[in-house]
N, C-alpha and C. Protein backbone atom coordinates (compact mmCIF):
# COMPACT_ATOMS: atom_id res chain seq x y z
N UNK A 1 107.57 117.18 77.75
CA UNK A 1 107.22 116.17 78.74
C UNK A 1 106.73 116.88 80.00
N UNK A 2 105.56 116.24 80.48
CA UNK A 2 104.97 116.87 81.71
C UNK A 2 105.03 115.85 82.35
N UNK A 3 105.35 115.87 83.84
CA UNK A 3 104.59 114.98 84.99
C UNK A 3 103.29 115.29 85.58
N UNK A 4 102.20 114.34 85.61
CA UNK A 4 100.85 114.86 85.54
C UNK A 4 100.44 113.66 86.88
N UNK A 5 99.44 114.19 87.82
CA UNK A 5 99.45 113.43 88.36
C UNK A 5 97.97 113.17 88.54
N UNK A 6 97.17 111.91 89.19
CA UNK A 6 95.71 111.51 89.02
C UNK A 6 95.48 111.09 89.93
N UNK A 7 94.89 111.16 90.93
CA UNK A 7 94.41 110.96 91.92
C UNK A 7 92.33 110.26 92.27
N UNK A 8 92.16 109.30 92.04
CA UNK A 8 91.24 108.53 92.42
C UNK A 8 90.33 107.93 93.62
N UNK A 9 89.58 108.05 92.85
CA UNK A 9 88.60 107.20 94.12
C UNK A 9 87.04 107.23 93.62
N UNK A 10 86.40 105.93 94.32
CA UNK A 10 85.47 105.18 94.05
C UNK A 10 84.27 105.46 94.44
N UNK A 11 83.13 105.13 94.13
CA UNK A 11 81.84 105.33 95.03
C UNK A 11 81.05 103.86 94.31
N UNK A 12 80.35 103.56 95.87
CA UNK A 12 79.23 102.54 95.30
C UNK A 12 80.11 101.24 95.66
N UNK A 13 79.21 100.26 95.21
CA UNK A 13 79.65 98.77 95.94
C UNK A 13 79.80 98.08 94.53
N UNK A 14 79.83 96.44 94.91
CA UNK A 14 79.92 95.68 93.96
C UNK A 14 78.83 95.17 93.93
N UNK A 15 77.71 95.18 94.67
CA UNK A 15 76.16 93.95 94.58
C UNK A 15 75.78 94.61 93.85
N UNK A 16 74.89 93.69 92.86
CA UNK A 16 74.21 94.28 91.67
C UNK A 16 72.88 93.71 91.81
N UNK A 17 72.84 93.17 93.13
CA UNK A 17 71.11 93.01 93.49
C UNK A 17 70.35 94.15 93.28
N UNK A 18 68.78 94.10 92.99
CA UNK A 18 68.05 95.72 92.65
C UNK A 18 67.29 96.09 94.11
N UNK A 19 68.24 97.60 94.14
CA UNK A 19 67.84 98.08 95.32
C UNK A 19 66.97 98.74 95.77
N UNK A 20 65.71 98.77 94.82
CA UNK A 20 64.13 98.51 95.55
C UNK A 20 64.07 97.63 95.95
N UNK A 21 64.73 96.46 95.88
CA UNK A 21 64.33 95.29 97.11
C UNK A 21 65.09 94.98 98.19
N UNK A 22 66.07 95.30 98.41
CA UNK A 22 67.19 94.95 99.50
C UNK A 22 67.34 96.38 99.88
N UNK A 23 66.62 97.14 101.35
CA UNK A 23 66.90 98.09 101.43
C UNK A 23 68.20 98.09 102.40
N UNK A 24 69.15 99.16 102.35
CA UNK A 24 70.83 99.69 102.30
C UNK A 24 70.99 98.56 102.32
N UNK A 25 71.15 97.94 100.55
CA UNK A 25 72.29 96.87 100.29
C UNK A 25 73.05 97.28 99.21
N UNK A 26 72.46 97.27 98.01
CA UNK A 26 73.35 97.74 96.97
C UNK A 26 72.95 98.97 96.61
N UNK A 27 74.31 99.99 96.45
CA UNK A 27 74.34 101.16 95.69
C UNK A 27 73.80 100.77 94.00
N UNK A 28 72.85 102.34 93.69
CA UNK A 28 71.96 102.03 92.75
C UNK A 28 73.82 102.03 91.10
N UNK A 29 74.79 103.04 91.73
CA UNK A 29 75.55 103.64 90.93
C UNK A 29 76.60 103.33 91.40
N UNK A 30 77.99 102.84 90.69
CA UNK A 30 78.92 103.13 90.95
C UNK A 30 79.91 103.84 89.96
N UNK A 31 80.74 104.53 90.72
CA UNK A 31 81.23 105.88 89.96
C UNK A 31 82.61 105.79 90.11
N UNK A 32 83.56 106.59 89.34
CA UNK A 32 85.15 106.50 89.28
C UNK A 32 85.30 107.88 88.93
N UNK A 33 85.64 108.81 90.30
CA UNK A 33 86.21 110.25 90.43
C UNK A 33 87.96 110.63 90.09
N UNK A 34 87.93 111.42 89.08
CA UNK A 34 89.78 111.63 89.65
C UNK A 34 89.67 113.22 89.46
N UNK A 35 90.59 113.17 89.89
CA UNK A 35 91.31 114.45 89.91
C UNK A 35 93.05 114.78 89.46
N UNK A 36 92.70 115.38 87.53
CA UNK A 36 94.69 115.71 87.58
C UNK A 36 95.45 117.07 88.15
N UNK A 37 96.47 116.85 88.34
CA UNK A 37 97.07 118.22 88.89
C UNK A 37 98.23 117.86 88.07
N UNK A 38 98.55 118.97 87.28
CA UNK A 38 99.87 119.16 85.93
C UNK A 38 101.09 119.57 86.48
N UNK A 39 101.80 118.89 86.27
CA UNK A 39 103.28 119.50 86.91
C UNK A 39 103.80 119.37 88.41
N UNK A 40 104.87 119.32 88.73
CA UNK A 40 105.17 118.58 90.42
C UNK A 40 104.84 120.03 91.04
N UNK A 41 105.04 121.61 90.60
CA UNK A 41 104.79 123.01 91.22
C UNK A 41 103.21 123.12 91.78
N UNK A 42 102.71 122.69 90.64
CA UNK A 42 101.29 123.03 91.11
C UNK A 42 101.34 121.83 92.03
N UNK A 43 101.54 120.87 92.29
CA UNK A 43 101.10 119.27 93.01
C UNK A 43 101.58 119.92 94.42
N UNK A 44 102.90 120.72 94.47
CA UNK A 44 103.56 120.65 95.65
C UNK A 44 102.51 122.36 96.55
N UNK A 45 102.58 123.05 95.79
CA UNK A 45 101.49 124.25 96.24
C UNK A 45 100.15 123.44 96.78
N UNK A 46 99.51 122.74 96.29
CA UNK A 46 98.10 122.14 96.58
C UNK A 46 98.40 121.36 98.04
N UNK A 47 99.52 120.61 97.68
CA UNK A 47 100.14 119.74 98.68
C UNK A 47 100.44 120.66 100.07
N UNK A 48 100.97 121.58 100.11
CA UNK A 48 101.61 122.58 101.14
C UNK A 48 100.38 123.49 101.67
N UNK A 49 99.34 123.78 100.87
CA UNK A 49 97.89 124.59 100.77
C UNK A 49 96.83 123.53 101.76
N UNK A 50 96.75 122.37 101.53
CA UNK A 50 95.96 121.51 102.29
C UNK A 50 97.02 121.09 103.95
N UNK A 51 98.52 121.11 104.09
CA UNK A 51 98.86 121.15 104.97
C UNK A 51 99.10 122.06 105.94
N UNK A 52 98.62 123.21 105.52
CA UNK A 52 98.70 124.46 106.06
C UNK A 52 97.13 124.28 106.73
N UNK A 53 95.97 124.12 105.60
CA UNK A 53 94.79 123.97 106.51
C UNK A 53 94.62 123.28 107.24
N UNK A 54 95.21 121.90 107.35
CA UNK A 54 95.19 120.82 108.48
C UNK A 54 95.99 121.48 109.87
N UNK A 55 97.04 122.39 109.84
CA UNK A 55 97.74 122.80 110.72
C UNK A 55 96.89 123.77 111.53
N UNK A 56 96.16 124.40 110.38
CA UNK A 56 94.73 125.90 111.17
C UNK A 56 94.30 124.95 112.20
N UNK A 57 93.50 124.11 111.18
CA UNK A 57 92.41 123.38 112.08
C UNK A 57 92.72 122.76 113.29
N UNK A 58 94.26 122.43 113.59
CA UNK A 58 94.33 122.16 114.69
C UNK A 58 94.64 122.89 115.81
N UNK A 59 95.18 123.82 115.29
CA UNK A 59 94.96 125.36 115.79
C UNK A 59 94.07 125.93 116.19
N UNK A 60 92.70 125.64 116.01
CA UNK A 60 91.47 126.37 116.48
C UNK A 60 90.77 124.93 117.14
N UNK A 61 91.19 124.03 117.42
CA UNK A 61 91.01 122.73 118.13
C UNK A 61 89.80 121.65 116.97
N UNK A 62 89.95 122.21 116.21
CA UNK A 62 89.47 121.22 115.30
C UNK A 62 90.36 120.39 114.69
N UNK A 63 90.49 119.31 115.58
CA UNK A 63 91.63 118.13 114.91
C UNK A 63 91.49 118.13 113.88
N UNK A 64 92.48 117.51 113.06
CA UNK A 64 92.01 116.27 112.15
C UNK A 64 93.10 116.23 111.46
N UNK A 65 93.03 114.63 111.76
CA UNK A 65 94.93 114.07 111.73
C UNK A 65 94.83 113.12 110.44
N UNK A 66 93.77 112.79 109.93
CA UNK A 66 93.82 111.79 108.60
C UNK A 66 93.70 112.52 107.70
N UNK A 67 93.26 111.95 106.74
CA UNK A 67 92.61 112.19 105.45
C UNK A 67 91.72 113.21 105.21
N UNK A 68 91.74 114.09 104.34
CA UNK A 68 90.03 114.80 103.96
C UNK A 68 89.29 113.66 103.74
N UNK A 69 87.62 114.09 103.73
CA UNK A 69 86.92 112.77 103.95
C UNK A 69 85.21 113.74 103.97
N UNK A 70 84.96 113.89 102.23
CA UNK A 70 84.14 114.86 102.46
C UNK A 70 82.24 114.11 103.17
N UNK A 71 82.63 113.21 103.16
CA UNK A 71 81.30 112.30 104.21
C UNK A 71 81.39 112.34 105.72
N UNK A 72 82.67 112.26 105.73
CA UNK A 72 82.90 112.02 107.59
C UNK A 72 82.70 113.64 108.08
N UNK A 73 83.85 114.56 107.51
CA UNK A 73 84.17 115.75 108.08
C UNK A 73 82.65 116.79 108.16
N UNK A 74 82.82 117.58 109.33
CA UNK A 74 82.17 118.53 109.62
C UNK A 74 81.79 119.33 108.51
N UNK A 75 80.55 120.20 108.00
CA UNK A 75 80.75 121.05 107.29
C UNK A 75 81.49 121.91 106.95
N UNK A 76 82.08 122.55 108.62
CA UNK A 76 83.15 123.67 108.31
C UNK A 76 84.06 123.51 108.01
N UNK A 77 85.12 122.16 108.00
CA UNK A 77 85.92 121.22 108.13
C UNK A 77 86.04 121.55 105.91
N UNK A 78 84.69 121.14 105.60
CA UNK A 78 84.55 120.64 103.89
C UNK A 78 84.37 122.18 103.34
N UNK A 79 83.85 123.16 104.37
CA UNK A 79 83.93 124.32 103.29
C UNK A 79 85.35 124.74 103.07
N UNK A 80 86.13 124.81 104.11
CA UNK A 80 87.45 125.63 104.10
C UNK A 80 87.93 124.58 103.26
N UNK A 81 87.86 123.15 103.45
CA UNK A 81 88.55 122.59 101.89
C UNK A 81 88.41 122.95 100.83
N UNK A 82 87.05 122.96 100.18
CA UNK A 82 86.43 123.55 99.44
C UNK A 82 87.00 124.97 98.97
N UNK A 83 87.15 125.30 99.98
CA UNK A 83 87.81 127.03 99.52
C UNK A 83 89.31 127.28 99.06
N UNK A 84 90.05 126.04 100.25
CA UNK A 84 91.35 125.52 99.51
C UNK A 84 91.63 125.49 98.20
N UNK A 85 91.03 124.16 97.98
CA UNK A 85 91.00 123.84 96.08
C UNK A 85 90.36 124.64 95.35
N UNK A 86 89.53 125.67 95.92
CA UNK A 86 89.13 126.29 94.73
C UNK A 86 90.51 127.65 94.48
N UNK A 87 91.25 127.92 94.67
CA UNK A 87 92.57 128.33 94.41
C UNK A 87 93.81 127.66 93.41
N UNK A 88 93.20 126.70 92.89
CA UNK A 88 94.33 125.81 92.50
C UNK A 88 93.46 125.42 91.11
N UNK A 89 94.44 125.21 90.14
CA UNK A 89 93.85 124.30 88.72
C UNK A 89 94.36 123.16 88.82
N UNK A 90 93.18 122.57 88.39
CA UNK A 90 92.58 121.22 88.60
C UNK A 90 91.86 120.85 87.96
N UNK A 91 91.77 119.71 86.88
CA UNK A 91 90.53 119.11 86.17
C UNK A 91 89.83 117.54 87.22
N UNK A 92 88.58 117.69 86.90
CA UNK A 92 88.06 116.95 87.85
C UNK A 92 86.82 116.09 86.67
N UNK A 93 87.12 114.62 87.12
CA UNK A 93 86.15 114.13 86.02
C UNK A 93 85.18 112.62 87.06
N UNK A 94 84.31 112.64 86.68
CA UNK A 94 83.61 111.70 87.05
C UNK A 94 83.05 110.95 86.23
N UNK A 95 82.99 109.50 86.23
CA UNK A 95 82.14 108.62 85.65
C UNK A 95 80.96 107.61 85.91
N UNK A 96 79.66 107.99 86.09
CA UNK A 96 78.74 107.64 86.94
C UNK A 96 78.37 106.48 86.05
N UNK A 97 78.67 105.04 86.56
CA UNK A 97 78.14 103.90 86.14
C UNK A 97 76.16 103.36 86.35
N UNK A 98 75.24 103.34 85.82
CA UNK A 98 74.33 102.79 86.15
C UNK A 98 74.36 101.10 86.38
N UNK A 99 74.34 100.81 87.56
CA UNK A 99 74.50 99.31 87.81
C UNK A 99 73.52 98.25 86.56
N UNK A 100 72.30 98.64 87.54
CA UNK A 100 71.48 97.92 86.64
C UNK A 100 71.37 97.56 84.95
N UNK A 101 72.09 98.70 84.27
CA UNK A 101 72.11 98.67 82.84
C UNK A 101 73.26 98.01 82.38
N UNK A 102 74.31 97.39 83.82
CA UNK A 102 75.75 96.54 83.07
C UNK A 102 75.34 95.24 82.65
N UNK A 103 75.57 94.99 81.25
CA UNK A 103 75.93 93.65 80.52
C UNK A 103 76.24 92.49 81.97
N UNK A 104 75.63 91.90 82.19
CA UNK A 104 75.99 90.46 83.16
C UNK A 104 77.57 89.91 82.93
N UNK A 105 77.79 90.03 81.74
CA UNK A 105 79.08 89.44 81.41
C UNK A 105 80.17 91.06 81.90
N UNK A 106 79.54 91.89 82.77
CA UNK A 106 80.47 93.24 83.21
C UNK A 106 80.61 92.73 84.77
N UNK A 107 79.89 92.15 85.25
CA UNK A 107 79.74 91.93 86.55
C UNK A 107 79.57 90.70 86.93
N UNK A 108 80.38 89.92 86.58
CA UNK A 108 80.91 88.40 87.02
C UNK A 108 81.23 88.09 87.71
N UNK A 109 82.21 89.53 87.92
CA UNK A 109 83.21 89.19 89.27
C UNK A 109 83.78 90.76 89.41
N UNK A 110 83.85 91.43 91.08
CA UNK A 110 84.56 92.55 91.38
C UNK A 110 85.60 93.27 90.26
N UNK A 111 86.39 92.73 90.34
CA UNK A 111 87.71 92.91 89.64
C UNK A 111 86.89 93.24 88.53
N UNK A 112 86.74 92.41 87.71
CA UNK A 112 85.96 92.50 86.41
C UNK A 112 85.45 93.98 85.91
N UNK A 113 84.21 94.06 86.92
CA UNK A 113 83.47 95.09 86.84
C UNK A 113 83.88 96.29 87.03
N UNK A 114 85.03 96.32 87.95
CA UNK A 114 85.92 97.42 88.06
C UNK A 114 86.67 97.77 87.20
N UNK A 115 87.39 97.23 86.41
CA UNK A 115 88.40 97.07 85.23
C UNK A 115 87.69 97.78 83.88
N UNK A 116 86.15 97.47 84.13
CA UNK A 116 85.47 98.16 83.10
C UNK A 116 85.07 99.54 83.40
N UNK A 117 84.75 99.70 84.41
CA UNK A 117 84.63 100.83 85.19
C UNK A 117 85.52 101.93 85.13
N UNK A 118 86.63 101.56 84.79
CA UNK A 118 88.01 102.35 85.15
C UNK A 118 88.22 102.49 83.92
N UNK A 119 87.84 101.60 82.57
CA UNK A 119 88.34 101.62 81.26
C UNK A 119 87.28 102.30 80.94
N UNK A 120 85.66 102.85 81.12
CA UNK A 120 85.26 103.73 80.69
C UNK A 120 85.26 105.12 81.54
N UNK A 121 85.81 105.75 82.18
CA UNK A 121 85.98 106.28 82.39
C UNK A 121 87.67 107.06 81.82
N UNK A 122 88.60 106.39 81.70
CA UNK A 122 90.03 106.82 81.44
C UNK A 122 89.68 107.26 79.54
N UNK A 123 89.14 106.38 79.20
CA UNK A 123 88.48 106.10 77.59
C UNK A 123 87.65 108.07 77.74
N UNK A 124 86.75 108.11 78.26
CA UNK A 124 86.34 109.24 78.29
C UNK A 124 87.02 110.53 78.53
N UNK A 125 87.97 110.32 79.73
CA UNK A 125 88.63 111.44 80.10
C UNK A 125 89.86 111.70 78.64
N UNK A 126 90.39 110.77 78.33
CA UNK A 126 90.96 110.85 77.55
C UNK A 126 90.75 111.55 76.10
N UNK A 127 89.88 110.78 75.67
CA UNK A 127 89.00 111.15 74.23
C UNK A 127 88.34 112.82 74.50
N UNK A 128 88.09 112.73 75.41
CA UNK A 128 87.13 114.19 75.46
C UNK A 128 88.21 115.31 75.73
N UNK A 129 89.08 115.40 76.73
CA UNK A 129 89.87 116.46 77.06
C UNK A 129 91.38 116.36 76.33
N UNK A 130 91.99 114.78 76.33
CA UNK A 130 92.99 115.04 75.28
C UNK A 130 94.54 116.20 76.39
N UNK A 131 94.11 115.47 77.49
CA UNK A 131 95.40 115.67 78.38
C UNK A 131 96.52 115.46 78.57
N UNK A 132 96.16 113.81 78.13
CA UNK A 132 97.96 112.83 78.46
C UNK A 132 98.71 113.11 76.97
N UNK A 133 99.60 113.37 76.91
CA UNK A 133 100.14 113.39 75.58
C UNK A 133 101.22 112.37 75.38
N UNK A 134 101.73 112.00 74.45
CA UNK A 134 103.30 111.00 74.56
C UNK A 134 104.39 111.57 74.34
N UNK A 135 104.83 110.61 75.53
CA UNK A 135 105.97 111.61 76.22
C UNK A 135 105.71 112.10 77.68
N UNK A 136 104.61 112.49 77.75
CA UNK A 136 103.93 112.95 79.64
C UNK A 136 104.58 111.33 80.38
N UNK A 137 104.61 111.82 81.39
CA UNK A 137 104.41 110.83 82.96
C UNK A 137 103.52 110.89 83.52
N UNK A 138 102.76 110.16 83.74
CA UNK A 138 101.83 109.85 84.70
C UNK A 138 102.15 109.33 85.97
N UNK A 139 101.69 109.63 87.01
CA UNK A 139 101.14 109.11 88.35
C UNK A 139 99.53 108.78 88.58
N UNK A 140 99.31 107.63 89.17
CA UNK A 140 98.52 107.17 89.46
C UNK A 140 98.03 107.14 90.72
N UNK A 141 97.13 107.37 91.69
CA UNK A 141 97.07 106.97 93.23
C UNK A 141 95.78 106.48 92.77
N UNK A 142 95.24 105.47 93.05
CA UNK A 142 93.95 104.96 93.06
C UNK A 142 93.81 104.26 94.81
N UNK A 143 92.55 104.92 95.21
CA UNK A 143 91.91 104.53 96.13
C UNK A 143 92.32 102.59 96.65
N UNK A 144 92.11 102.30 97.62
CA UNK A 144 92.61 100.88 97.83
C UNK A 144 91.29 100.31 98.50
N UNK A 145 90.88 99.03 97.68
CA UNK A 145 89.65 98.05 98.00
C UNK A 145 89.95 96.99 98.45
N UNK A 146 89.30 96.48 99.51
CA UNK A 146 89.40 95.01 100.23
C UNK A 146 90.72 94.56 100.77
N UNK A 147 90.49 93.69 100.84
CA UNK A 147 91.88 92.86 101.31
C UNK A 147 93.14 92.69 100.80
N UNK A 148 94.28 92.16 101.54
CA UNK A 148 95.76 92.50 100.71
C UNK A 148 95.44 92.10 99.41
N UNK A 149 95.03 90.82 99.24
CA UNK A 149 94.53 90.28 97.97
C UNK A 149 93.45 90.73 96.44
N UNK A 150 92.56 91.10 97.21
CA UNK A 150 91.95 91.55 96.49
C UNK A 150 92.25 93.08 96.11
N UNK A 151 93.20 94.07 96.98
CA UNK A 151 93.66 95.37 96.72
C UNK A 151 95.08 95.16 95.77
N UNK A 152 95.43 93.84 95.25
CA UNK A 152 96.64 93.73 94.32
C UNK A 152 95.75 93.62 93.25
N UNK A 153 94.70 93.01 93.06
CA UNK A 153 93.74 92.65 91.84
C UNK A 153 93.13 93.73 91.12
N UNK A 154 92.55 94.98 92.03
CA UNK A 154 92.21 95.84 91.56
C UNK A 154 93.20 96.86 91.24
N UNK A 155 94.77 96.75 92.10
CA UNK A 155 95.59 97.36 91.04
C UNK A 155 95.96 96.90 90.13
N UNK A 156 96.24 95.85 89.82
CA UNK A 156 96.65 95.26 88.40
C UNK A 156 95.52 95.51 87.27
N UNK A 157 94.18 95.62 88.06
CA UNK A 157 92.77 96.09 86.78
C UNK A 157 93.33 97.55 86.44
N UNK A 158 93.44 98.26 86.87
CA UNK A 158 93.91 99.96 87.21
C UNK A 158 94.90 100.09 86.19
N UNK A 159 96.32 99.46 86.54
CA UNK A 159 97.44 99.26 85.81
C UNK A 159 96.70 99.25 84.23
N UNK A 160 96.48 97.79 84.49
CA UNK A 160 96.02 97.37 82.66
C UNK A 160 95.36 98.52 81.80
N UNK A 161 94.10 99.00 82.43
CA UNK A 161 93.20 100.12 81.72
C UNK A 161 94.28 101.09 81.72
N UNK A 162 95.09 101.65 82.23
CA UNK A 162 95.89 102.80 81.95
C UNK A 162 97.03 102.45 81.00
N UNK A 163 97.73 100.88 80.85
CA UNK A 163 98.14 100.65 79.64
C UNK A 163 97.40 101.25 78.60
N UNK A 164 96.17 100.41 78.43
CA UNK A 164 95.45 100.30 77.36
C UNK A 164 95.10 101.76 76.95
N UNK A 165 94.88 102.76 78.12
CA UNK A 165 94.50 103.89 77.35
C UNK A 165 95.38 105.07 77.12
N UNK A 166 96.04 104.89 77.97
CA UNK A 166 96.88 106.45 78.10
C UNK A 166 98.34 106.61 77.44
N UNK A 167 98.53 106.87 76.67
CA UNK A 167 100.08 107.04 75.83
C UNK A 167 101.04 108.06 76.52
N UNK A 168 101.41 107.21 77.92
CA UNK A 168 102.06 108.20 79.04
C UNK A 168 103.11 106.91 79.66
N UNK A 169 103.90 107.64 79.90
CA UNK A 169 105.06 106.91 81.01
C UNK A 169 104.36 107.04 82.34
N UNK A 170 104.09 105.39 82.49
CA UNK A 170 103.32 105.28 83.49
C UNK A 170 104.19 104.89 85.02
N UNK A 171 104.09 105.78 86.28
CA UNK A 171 105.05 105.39 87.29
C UNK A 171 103.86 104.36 88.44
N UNK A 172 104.86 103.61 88.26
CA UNK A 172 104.41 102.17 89.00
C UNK A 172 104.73 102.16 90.59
């Protein structure tokens, strides 16, 4: 038994208007990034490794009191991250959705489209690398969308696809 942990997050919107015609309205792609880290040793090193660089940086007067945030932050800010994680094992998977090519009946509704989103992607990571085993624990952190309401909807989509795919003790 391993504790394995997954860490998420999103890119791209929900409009599936075509964006040669609505210029900055809808993203052409939306995508579902994670990242696992195996075992609570390695989680807590990575963990202690990124709080150590947040502590530099404020040390040399480069705040920064939130989140990494590789859009917002400074370059120098994303290389020394960058240089961070590259010290650490880590599998990293992405699933780049083409909007335009989803079935209508994929994109009905947010939730919906997300739920599929998340189920081809876990479906892939799974099938191809053959990580989660039974018996593992999983952790989940998935990124948080919209409103109180609508951020319970897309965890319960999240939840379900990781039923459906992963043969892991899932922590809720």
């Amino acid at each position: 038994m391993v504790r394995k942990y997954l860490f998420a997050d999103e890119s791209g919107n929900f409009d599936f208007r075509d964006p040669a015609r609505v210029p900055n309205g809808p993203s052409r792609y939306f995508s579902v990034g994670t990242i696992m880290v195996e075992g609570d040793e390695a989680l807590g090193r990575l963990d202690a490794d990124l709080l150590t660089l947040k502590r530099d940086l404020a040390w040399k007067n480069i705040v920064h009191d939130s989140a990494f945030h590789a859009t917002e932050d400074p370059q120098e800010v994303r290389d020394q991250v960058f240089d961070t994680l590259g010290g650490h094992d880590f599998a990293v998977d992405v699933t780049l959705l083409e909007k335009s090519k989803a079935q209508p009946h994929l994109h009905t509704d947010d939730v919906t489209f997300y739920r599929y989103a998340w189920w081809f992607h876990l479906r892939a990571v799974v099938g191809r690398l053959g990580r989660i085993r039974p018996g593992d624990e999983l952790m989940v952190a998935a990124a948080s969308l919209g409103t109180k309401r609508r951020k319970r909807a897309f965890k319960r989509a999240v939840e379900e696809v990781v039923d459906q795919c992963l043969p892991a003790k899932i922590a809720r």
